[in-house]
Protein backbone atom coordinates (compact mmCIF):
# COMPACT_ATOMS: atom_id res chain seq x y z
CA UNK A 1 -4.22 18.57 52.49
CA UNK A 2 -3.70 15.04 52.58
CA UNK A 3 -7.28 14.11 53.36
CA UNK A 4 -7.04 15.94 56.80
CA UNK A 5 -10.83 17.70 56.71
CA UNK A 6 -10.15 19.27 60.46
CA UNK A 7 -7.71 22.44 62.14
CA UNK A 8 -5.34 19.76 64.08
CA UNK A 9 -5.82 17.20 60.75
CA UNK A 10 -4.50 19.80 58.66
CA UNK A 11 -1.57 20.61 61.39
CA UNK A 12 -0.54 17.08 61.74
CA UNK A 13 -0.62 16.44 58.49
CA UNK A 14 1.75 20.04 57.61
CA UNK A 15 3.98 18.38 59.69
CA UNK A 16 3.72 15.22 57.71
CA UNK A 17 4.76 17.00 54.93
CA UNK A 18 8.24 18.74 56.46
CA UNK A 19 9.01 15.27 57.48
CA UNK A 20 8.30 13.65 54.03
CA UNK A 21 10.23 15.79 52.00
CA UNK A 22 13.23 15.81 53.99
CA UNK A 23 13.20 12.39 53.51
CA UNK A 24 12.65 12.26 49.64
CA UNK A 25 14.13 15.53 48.69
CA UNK A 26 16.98 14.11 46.65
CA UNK A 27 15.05 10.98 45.12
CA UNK A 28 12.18 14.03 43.62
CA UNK A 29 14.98 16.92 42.67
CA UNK A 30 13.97 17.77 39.30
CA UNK A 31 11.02 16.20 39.38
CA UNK A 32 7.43 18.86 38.53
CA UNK A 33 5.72 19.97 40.94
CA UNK A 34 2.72 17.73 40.10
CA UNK A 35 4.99 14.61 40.27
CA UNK A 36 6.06 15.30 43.45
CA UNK A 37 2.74 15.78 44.80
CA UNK A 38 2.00 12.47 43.84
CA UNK A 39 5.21 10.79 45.42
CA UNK A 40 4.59 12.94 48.63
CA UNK A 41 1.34 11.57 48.85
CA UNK A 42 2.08 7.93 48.37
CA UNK A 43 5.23 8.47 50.79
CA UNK A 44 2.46 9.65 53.24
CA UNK A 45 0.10 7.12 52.77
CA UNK A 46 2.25 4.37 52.84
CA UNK A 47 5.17 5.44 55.64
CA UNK A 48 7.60 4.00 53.14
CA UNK A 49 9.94 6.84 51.37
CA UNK A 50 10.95 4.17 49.37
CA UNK A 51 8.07 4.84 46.95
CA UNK A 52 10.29 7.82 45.80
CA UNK A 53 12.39 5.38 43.98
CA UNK A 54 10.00 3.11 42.62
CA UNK A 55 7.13 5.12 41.42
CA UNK A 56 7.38 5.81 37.85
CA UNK A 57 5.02 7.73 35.25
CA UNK A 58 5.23 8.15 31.75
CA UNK A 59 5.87 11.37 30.30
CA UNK A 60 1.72 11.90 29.14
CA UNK A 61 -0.01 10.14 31.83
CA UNK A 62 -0.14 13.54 34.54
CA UNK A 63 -1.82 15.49 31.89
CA UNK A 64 -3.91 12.56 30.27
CA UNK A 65 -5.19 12.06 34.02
CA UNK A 66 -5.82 15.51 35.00
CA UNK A 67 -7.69 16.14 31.95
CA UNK A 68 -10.04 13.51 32.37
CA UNK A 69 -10.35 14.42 36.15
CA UNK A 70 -11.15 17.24 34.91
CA UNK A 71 -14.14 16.75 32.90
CA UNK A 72 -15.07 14.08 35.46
CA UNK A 73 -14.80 10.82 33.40
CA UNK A 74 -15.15 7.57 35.48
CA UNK A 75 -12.89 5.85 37.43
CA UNK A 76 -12.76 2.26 37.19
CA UNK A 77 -11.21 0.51 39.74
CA UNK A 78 -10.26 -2.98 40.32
CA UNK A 79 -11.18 -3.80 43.99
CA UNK A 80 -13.93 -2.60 46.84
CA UNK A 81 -11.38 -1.30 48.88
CA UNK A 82 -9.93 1.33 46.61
CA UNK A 83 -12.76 2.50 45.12
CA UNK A 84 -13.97 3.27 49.20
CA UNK A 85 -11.04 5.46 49.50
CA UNK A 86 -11.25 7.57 46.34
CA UNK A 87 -12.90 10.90 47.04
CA UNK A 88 -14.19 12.33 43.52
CA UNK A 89 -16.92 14.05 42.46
CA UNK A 90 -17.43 11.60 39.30
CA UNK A 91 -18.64 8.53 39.25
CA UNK A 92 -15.99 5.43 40.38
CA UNK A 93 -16.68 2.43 39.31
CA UNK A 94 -15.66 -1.87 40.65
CA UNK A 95 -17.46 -4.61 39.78
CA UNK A 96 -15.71 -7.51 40.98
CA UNK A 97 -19.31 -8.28 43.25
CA UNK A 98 -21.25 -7.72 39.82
CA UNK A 99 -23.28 -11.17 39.12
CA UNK A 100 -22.27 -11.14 35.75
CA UNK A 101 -18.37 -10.78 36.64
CA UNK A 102 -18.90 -13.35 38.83
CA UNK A 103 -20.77 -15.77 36.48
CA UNK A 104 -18.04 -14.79 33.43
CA UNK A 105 -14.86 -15.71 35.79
CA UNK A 106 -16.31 -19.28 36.36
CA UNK A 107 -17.54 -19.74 32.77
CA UNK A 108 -14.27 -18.41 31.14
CA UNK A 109 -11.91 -19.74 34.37
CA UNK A 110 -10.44 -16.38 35.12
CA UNK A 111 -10.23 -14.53 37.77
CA UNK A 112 -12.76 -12.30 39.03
CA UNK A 113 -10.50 -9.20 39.04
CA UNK A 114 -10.07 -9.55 34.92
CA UNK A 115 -13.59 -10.56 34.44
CA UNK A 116 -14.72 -7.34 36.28
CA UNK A 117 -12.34 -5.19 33.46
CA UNK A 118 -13.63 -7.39 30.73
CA UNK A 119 -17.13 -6.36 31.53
CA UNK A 120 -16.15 -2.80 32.36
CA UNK A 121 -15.20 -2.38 28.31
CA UNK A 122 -18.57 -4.27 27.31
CA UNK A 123 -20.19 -1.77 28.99
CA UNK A 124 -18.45 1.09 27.08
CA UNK A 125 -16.17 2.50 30.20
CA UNK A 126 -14.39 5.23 29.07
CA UNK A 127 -11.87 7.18 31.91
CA UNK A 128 -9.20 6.27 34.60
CA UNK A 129 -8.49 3.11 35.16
CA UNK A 130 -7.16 2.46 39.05
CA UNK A 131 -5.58 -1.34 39.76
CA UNK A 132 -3.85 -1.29 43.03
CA UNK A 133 -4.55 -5.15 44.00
CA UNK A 134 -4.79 -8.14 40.95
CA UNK A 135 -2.10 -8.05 38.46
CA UNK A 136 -4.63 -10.39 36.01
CA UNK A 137 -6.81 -7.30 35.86
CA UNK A 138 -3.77 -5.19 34.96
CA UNK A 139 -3.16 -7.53 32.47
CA UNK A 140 -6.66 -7.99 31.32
CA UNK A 141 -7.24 -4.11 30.74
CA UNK A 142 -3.52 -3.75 29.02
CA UNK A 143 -5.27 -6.50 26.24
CA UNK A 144 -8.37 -4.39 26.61
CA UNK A 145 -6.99 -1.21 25.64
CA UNK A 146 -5.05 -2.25 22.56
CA UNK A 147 -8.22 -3.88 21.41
CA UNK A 148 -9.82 -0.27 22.00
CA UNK A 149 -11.05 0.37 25.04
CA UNK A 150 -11.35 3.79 25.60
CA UNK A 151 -8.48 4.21 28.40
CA UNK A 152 -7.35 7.87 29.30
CA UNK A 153 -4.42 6.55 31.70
CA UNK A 154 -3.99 3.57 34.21
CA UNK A 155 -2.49 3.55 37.66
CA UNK A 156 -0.93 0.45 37.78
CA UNK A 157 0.17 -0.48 41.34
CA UNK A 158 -0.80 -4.14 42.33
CA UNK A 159 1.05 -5.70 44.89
CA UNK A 160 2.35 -9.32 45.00
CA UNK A 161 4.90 -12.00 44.18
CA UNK A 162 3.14 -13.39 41.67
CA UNK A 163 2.38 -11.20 38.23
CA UNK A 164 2.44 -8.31 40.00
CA UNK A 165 6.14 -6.72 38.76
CA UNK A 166 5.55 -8.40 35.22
CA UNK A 167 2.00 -7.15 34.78
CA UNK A 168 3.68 -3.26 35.82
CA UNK A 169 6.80 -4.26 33.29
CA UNK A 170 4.40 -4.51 30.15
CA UNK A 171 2.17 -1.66 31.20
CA UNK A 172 5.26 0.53 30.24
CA UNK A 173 5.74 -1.44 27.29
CA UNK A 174 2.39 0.21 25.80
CA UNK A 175 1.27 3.71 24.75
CA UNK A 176 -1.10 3.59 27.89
CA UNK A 177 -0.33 6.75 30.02
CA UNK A 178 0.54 5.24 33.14
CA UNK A 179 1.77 5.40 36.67
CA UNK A 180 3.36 2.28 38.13
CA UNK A 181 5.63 0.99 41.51
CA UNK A 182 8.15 -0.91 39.90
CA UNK A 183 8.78 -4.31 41.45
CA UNK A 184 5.98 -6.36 43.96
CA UNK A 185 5.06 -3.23 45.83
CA UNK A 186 1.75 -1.75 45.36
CA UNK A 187 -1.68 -1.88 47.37
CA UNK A 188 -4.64 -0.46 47.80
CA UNK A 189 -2.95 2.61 49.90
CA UNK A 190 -0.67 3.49 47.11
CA UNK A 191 -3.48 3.27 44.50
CA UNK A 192 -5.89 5.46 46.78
CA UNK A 193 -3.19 8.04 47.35
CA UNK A 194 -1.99 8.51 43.87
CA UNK A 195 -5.63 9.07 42.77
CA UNK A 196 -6.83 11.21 45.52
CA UNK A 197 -3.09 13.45 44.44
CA UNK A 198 -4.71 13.83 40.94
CA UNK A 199 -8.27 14.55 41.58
CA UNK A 200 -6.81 17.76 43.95
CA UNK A 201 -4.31 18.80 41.27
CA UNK A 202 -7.41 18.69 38.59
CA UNK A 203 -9.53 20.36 41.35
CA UNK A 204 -6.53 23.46 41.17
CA UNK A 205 -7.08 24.11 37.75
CA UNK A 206 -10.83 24.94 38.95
CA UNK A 207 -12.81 22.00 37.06
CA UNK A 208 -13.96 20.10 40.39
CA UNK A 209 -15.63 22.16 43.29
């Protein structure tokens, strides 16, 4: 529950819960069951209950995630940090430290972040797609995808004054399944929290163990 892995964990983390969703219990009225898993957790993660307003998801991308979950497709993610917090069973993938990102963002002048996606769909990826820190590698992969990478759904959460809100704007602009924080709020807590919410509601229809 949460990530708690102990008896008092799971307690204070229960009580996490009552508090949460008295908190955000009119933002997520009407909202599925799944969705509001996914806002609890963020809520959680975060301590803000403003995440109830701002996190959005298209009407596909809970089903397109959970099905690749699922059948344990990668994860690609866009920093260190995120990919540390993501407990799955598959295979999660960053390589912003790869030599070869590294040498392509000097050669090409880009960042490292969108070099790291750019090599990601050289190398065939094909899964979840987690950016919860550089809004160039959001909108490296949204270019990425329409040129046919093989994208299942993209959490979308970088955080930032610069790019960040745009990069999140034209994300829903796309067929991509997505989940996004609407404006500069984001981070590497809200990315790890909506992921870890998916892998346990893919691991409830029995396909993880």
């Amino acid at each position: 529950m949460m990530g708690a892995s102990t008896r008092k964990g799971e307690e204070i983390a229960e009580k996490s819960r009552k508090i949460i969703k008295k908190l955000i219990r009119d933002k997520i009225e009407g909202l599925s069951p799944e969705e509001s898993a996914i806002i609890e957790r963020i809520v959680h993660s975060t301590a803000d209950p403003e995440y109830a307003d701002i996190t959005k998801m298209s009407q596909d991308f809970i089903p397109s995630t959970i099905d690749a979950l699922w059948g344990l497709k990668d994860i690609l993610v866009d920093v260190e940090m995120v990919k540390v917090g993501i407990s799955y069973d598959g295979e999660v993938k960053c390589y912003i430290n790869h030599p070869s990102v590294i040498r392509m963002a000097k050669d090409k002048n880009m960042t490292r972040a969108a070099a790291a996606m750019e090599y990601a769909a050289s190398k065939g990826f094909s899964g979840v797609v987690v950016v919860g820190n550089a809004p160039t590698a959001l909108l490296k992969l949204i270019k990425l995808a329409k040129a046919g990478m093989d994208v299942n759904s993209i959490i979308g959460v970088p955080v930032g004054f610069v790019g960040a809100a745009e990069s999140k704007k034209l994300l829903t602009k796309t067929d991509i399944p997505y989940l996004i924080t609407s404006g500069p709020k984001g981070g590497t807590p809200v990315a790890v929290a909506a992921t870890n919410a998916l892998i346990n509601l893919a691991k409830k229809r029995g396909g993880i163990i």
